[in-house]
Structure formats: structure tokens, C-alpha cells
Protein backbone atom coordinates (compact mmCIF):
# COMPACT_ATOMS: atom_id res chain seq x y z
CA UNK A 1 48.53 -44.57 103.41
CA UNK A 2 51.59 -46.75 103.22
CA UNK A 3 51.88 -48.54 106.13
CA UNK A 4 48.16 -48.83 106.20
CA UNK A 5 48.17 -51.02 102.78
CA UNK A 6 50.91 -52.49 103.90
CA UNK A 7 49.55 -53.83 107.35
CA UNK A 8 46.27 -54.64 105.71
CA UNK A 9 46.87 -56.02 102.55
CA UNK A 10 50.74 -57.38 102.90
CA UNK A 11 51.54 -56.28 99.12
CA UNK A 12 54.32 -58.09 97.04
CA UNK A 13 54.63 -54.47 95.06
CA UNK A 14 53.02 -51.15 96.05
CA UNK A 15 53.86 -47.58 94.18
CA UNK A 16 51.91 -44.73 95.37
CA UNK A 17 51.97 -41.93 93.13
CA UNK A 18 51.47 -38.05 94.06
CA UNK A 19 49.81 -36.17 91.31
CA UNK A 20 48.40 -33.75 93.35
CA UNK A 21 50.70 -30.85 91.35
CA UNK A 22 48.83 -31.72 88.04
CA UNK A 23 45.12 -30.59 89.50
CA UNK A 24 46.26 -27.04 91.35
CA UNK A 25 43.90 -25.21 91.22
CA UNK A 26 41.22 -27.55 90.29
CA UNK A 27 37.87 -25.93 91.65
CA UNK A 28 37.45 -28.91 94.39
CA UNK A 29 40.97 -29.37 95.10
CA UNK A 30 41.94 -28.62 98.38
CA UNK A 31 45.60 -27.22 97.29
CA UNK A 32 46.77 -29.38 99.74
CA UNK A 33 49.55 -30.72 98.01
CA UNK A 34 48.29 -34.11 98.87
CA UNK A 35 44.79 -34.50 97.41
CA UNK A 36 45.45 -36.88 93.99
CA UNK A 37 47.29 -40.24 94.17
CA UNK A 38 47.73 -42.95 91.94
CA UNK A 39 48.12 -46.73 93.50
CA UNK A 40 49.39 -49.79 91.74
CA UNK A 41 49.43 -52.26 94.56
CA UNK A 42 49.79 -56.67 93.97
CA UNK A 43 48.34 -58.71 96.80
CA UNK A 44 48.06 -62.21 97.13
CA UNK A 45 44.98 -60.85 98.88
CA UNK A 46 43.16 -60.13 95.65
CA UNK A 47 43.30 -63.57 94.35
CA UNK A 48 39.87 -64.62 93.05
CA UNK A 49 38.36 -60.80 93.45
CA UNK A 50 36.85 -59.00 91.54
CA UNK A 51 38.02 -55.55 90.46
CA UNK A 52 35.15 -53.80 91.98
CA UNK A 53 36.12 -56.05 95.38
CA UNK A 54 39.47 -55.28 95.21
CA UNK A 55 38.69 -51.39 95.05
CA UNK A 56 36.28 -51.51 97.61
CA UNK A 57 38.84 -53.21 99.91
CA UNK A 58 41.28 -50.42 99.16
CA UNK A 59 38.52 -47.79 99.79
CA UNK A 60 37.98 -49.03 102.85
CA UNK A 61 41.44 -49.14 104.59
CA UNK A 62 41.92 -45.97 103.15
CA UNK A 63 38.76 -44.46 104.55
CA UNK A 64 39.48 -42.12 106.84
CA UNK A 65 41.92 -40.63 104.36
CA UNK A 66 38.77 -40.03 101.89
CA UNK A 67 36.98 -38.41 103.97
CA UNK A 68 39.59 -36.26 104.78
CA UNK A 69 42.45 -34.78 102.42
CA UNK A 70 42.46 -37.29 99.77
CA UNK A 71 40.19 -35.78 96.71
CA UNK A 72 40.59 -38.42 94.20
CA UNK A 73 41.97 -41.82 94.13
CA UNK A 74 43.05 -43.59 91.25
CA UNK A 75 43.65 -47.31 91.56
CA UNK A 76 45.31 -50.59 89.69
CA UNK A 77 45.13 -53.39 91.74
CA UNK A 78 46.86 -56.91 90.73
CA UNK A 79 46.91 -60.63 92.08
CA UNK A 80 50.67 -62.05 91.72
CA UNK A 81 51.05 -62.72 88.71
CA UNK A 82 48.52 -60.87 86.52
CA UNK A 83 50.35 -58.41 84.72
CA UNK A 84 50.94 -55.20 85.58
CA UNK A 85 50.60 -52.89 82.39
């Protein structure tokens, strides 16, 4: 997922979170280990996009992963400098 964003996107800040240990055992979770992340990426590619844009752009690089071993996707995306909180 990494270098995918990163190739795609070219982000000035990019934390990808693993929370896949807080939803074990979740009916639809795959138990995996790597089914629930959490992205905060900034990309002077988002400037002037909406959120909804920005997600779908996101969605789409990661595609294969979500149809695949990714369950749920949680995402924050950012222009540089709109804040980050």
C-alpha cells in the first residue's frame, strides 16, 4: 500500500496505521492480521479536491487491495497546508 501511494500520489506525509488487532474476531473480518488500516496521507495532489475526490482517488490506487484482504479503510486526506488534526 506504501509504495503504491507513494508512486501515485508523491505524499509530503503519509502514516498508515494497522488496527487490524482491535476488530479480531469481528464477524467479517478475515483474521488476517491485515484487514483495518487507518491513512493520514498530504498531497499536493489534493489541492482544489474535494474530500469525496480525494477518497475516491485513494480507493482507486488501492483497489486491488479492497477487493482483496483489506476489510475496512479509514481515511484523512490533506492538501499542504490544511491542518492535520
Amino acid at each position: 500500500m506504501r509504495e503504491k501511494l507513494i508512486v501515485a500520489l508523491e505524499p509530503t506525509r503519509l502514516d498508515i496505521i494497522n488496527e487490524s488487532e482491535q476488530h479480531a474476531g469481528h464477524r467479517s473480518s478475515p483474521g488476517t492480521g491485515e484487514s483495518h488500516f487507518r491513512i493520514l496521507i498530504v498531497s499536493p495532489s489534493f489541492e482544489g479536491k474535494s474530500r469525496i475526490e480525494r477518497h475516491r482517488a485513494v480507493n482507486e490506487i488501492l483497489s486491488d487491495e479492497l477487493k482483496g484482504r483489506i476489510h475496512a479503510l479509514a481515511l484523512k486526506t490533506y492538501a499542504p497546508g490544511e491542518t492535520t488534526q
